[in-house]
Protein backbone atom coordinates (compact mmCIF):
# COMPACT_ATOMS: atom_id res chain seq x y z
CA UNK A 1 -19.97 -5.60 4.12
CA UNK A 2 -20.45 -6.94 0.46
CA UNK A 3 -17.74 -5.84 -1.90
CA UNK A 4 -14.93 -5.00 0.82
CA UNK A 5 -11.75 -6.40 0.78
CA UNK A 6 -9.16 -6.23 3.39
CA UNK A 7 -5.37 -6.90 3.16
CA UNK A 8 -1.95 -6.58 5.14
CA UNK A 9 0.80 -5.49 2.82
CA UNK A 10 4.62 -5.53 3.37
CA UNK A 11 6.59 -3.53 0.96
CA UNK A 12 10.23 -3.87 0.43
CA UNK A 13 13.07 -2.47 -1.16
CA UNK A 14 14.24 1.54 -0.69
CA UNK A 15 11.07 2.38 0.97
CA UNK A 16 12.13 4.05 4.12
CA UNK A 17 13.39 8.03 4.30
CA UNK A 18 11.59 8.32 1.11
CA UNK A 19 8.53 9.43 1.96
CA UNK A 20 6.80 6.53 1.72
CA UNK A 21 4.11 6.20 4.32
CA UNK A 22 3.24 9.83 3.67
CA UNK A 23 2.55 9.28 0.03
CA UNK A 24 0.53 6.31 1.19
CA UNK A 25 -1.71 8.06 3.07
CA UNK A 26 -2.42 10.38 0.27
CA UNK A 27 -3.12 7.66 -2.22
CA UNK A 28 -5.31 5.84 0.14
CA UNK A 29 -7.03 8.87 1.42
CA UNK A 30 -8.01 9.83 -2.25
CA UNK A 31 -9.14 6.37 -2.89
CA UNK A 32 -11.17 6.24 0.13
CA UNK A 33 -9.39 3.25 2.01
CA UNK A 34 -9.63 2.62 5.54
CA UNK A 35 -6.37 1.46 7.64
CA UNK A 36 -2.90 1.86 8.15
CA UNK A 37 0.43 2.49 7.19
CA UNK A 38 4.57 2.35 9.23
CA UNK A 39 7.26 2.01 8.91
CA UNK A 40 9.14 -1.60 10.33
CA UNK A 41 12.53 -1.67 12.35
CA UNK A 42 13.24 -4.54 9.43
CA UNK A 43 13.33 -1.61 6.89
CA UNK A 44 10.16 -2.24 4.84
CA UNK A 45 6.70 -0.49 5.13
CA UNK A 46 3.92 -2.44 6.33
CA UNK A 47 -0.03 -1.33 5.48
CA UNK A 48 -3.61 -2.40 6.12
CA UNK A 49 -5.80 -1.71 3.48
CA UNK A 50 -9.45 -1.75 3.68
CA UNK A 51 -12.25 -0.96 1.42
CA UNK A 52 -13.99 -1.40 -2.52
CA UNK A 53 -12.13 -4.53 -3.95
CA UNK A 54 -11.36 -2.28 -6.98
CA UNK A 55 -9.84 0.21 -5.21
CA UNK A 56 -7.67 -1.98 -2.74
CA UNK A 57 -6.37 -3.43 -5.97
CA UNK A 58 -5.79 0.11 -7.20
CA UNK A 59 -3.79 0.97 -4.19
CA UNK A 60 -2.00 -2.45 -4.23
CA UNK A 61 -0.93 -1.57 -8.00
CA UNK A 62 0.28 1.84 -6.98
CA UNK A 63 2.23 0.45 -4.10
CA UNK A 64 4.48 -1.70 -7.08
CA UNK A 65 5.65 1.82 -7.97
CA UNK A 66 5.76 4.13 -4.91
CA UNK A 67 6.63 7.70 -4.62
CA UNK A 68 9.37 8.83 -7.56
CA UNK A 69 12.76 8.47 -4.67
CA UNK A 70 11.16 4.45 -3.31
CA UNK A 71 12.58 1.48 -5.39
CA UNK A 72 10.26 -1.06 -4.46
CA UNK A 73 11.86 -4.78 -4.79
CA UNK A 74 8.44 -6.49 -3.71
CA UNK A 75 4.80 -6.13 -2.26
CA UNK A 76 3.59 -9.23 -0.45
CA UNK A 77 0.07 -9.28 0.27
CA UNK A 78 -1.78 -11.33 2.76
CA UNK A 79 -6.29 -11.07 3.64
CA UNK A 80 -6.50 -9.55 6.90
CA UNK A 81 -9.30 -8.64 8.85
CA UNK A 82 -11.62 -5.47 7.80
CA UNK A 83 -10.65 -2.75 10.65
CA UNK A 84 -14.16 -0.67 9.23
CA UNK A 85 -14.51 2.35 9.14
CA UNK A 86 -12.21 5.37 9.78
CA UNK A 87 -9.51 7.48 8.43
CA UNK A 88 -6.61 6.09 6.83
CA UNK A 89 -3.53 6.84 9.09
CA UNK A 90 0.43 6.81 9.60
CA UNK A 91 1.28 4.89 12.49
CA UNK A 92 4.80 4.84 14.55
CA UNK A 93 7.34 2.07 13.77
CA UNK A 94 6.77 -1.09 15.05
């Protein structure tokens, strides 16, 4: 599909127990992203993010900040493979 990007994110920092994957599912909902987000037994948050370039960069620019509690230290972002279509949802820790 023409225009799609796809990318796997790993956020770190304070991410976890702050509500992060839930606000990411909000954000990417309202943008209208396909994929995922969990948490990692590492301690960072790990997302696949999947639609409009513009608005994967959008979400990837909102992801520097986070919720208000998350003090995110870095966001490294790999392409990964489009998933398609779907809802974007919280998956279990891997």
């Amino acid at each position: 599909m023409s225009g799609r990007k796809a990318v796997l994110v790993r956020i770190s920092g304070r991410v976890q127990g702050v509500w992060y994957r839930g606000w990411t599912v909000e954000r990417a909902s309202a943008l209208g992203l396909n994929g995922w987000v969990r948490n990692r037994a590492d301690g960072t948050v790990e997302a696949l993010f999947a639609g409009p370039a513009d608005r994967v960069d959008a979400m990837l620019a909102a992801c520097r900040e986070g919720p208000p509690a998350a003090v995110v230290r870095d966001v490294a972002v790999e392409p990964a493979p489009d998933p398609g279509g779907g809802p974007f949802e919280q998956r279990a820790t891997q």
